[in-house]
C-alpha atoms as a PDB file:
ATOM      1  CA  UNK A   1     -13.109 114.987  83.211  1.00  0.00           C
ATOM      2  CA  UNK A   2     -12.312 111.523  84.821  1.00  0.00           C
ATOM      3  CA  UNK A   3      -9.233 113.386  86.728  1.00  0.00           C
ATOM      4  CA  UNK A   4      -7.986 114.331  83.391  1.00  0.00           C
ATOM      5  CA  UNK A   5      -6.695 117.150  82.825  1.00  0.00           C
ATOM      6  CA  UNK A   6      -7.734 119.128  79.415  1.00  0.00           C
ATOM      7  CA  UNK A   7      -4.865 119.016  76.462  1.00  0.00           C
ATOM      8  CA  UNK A   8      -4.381 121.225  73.779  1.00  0.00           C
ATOM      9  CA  UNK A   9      -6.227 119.983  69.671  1.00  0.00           C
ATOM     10  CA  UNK A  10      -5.589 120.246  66.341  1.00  0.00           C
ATOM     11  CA  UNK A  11      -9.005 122.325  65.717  1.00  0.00           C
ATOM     12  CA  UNK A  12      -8.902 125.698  65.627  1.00  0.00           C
ATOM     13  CA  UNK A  13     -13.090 125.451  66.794  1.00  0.00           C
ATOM     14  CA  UNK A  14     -13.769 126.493  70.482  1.00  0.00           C
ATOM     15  CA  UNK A  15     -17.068 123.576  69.622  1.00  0.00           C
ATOM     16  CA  UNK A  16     -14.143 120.896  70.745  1.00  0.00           C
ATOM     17  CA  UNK A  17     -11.997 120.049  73.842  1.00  0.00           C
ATOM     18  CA  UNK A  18     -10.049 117.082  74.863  1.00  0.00           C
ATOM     19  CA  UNK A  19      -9.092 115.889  78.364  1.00  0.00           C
ATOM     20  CA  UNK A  20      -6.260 112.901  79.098  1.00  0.00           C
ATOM     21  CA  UNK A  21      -4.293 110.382  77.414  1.00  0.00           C
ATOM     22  CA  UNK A  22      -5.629 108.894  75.308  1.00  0.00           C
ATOM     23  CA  UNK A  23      -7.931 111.829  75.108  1.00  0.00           C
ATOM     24  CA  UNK A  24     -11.756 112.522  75.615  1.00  0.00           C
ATOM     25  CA  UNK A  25     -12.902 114.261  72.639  1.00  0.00           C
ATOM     26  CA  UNK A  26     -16.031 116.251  73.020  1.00  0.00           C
ATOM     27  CA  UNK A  27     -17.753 117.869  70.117  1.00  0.00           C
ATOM     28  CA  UNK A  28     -20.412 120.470  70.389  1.00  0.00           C
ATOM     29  CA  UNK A  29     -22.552 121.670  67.575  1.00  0.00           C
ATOM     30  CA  UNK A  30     -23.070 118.778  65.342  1.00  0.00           C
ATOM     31  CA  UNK A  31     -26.043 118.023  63.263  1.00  0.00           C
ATOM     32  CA  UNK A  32     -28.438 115.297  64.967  1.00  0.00           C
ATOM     33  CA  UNK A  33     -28.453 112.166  64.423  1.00  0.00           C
ATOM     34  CA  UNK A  34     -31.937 110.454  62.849  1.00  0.00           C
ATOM     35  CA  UNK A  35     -32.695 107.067  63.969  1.00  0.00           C
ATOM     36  CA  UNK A  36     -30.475 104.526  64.073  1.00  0.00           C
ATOM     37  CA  UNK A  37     -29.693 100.785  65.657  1.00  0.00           C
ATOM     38  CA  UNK A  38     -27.432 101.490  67.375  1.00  0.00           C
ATOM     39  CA  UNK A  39     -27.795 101.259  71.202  1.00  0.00           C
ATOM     40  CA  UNK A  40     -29.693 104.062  72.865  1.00  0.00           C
ATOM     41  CA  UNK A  41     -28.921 104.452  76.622  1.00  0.00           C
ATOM     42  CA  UNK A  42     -30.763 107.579  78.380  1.00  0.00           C
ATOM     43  CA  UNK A  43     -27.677 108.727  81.585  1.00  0.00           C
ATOM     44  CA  UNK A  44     -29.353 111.523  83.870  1.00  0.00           C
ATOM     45  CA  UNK A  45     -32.296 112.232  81.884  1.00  0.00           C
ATOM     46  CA  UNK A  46     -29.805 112.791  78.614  1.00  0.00           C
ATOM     47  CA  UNK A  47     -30.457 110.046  75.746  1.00  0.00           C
ATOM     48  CA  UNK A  48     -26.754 108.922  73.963  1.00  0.00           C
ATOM     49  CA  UNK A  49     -26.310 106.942  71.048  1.00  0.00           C
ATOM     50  CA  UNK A  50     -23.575 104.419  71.612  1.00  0.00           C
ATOM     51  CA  UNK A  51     -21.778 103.476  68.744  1.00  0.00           C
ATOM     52  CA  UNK A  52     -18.837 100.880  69.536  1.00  0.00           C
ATOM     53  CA  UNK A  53     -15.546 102.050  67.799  1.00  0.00           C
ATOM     54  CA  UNK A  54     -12.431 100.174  67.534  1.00  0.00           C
ATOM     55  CA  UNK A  55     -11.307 101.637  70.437  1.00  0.00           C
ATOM     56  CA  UNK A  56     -13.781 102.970  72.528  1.00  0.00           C
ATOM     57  CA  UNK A  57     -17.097 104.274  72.326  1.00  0.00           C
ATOM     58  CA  UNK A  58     -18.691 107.249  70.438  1.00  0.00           C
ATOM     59  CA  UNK A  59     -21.515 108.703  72.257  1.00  0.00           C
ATOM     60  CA  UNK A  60     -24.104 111.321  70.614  1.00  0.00           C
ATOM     61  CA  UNK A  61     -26.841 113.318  71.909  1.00  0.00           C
ATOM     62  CA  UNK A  62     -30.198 111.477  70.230  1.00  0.00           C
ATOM     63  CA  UNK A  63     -33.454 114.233  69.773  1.00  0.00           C
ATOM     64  CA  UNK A  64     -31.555 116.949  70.351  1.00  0.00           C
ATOM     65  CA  UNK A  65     -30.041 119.641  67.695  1.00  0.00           C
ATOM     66  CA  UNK A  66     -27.454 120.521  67.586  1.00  0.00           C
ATOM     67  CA  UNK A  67     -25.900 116.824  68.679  1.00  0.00           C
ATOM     68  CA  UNK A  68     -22.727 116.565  71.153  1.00  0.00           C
ATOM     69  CA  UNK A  69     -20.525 113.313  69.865  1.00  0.00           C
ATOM     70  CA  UNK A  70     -18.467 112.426  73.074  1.00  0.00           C
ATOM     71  CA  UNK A  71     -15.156 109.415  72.009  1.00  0.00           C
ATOM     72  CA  UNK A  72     -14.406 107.919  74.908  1.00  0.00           C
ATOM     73  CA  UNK A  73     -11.468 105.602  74.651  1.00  0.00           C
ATOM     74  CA  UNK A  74     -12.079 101.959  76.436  1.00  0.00           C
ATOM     75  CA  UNK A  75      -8.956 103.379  78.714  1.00  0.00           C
ATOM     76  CA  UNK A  76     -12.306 104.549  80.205  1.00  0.00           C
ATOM     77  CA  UNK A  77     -14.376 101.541  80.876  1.00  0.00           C
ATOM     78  CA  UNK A  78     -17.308 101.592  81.626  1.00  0.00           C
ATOM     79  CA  UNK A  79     -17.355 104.372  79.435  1.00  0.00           C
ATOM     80  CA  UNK A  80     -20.598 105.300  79.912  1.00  0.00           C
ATOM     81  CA  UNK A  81     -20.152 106.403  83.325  1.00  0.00           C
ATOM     82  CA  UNK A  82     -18.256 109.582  81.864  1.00  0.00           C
ATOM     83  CA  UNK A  83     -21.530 110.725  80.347  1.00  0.00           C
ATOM     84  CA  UNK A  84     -23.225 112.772  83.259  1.00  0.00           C
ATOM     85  CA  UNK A  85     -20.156 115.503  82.888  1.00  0.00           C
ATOM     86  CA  UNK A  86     -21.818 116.361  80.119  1.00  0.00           C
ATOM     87  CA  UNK A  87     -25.585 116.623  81.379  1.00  0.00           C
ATOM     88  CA  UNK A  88     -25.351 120.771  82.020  1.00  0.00           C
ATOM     89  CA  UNK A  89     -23.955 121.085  78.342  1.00  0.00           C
ATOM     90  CA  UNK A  90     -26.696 118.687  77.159  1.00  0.00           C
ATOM     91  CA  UNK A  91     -29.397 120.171  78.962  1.00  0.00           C
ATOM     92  CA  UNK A  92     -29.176 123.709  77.451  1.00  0.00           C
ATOM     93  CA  UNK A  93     -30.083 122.277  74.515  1.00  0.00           C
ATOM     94  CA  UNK A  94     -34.134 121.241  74.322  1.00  0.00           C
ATOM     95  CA  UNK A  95     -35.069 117.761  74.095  1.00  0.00           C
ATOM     96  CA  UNK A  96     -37.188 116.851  70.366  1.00  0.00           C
ATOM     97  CA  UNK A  97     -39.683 114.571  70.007  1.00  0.00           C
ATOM     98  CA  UNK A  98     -36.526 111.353  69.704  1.00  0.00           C
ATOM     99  CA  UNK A  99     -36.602 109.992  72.525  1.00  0.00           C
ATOM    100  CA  UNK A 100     -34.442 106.471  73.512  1.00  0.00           C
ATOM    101  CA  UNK A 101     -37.141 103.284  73.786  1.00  0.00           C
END
């Protein structure tokens, strides 16, 4: 992940890794996200919800259930160019009818 390596979390669920310092936190398994005004940004045929943090970015999976929420720190920028390492995790999980405009 961005020549990170992974490092070691505080949860106990195999649904979350981390990768670097500061770290990538990617969470698998979360409920979906209804819609929202947030920017919607669609990275390899995946739509994200960006939602600026004070550090970073958090990114979620928009129309599909369960959601993957990916915090990127701005370390990172452009942070959404971290997104497509998650398109085979993404993809196993069917698009809904929420789709990014």
């Amino acid at each position: 992940m961005a020549g990170q390596s992974v490092r070691p979390t505080s949860s106990s669920s195999d649904a979350v890794r981390a990768w670097g310092n500061p770290p990538i936190i990617a969470r698998c398994g979360l409920p979906a996200i209804g819609p929202t005004t947030d920017q919607c940004i669609s990275v390899s045929g995946i739509d994200w919800v960006a939602h600026p943090l004070t550090d970073g970015v958090r990114f979620t999976t928009y129309g599909r259930s369960p959601a993957i929420e990916i915090l990127v720190p701005s370390t990172y920028k452009p942070e959404p160019l971290l997104l497509p390492a998650f398109d085979a995790a993404a993809s196993v999980i069917p698009q809904g009818e929420r789709h990014c405009l």
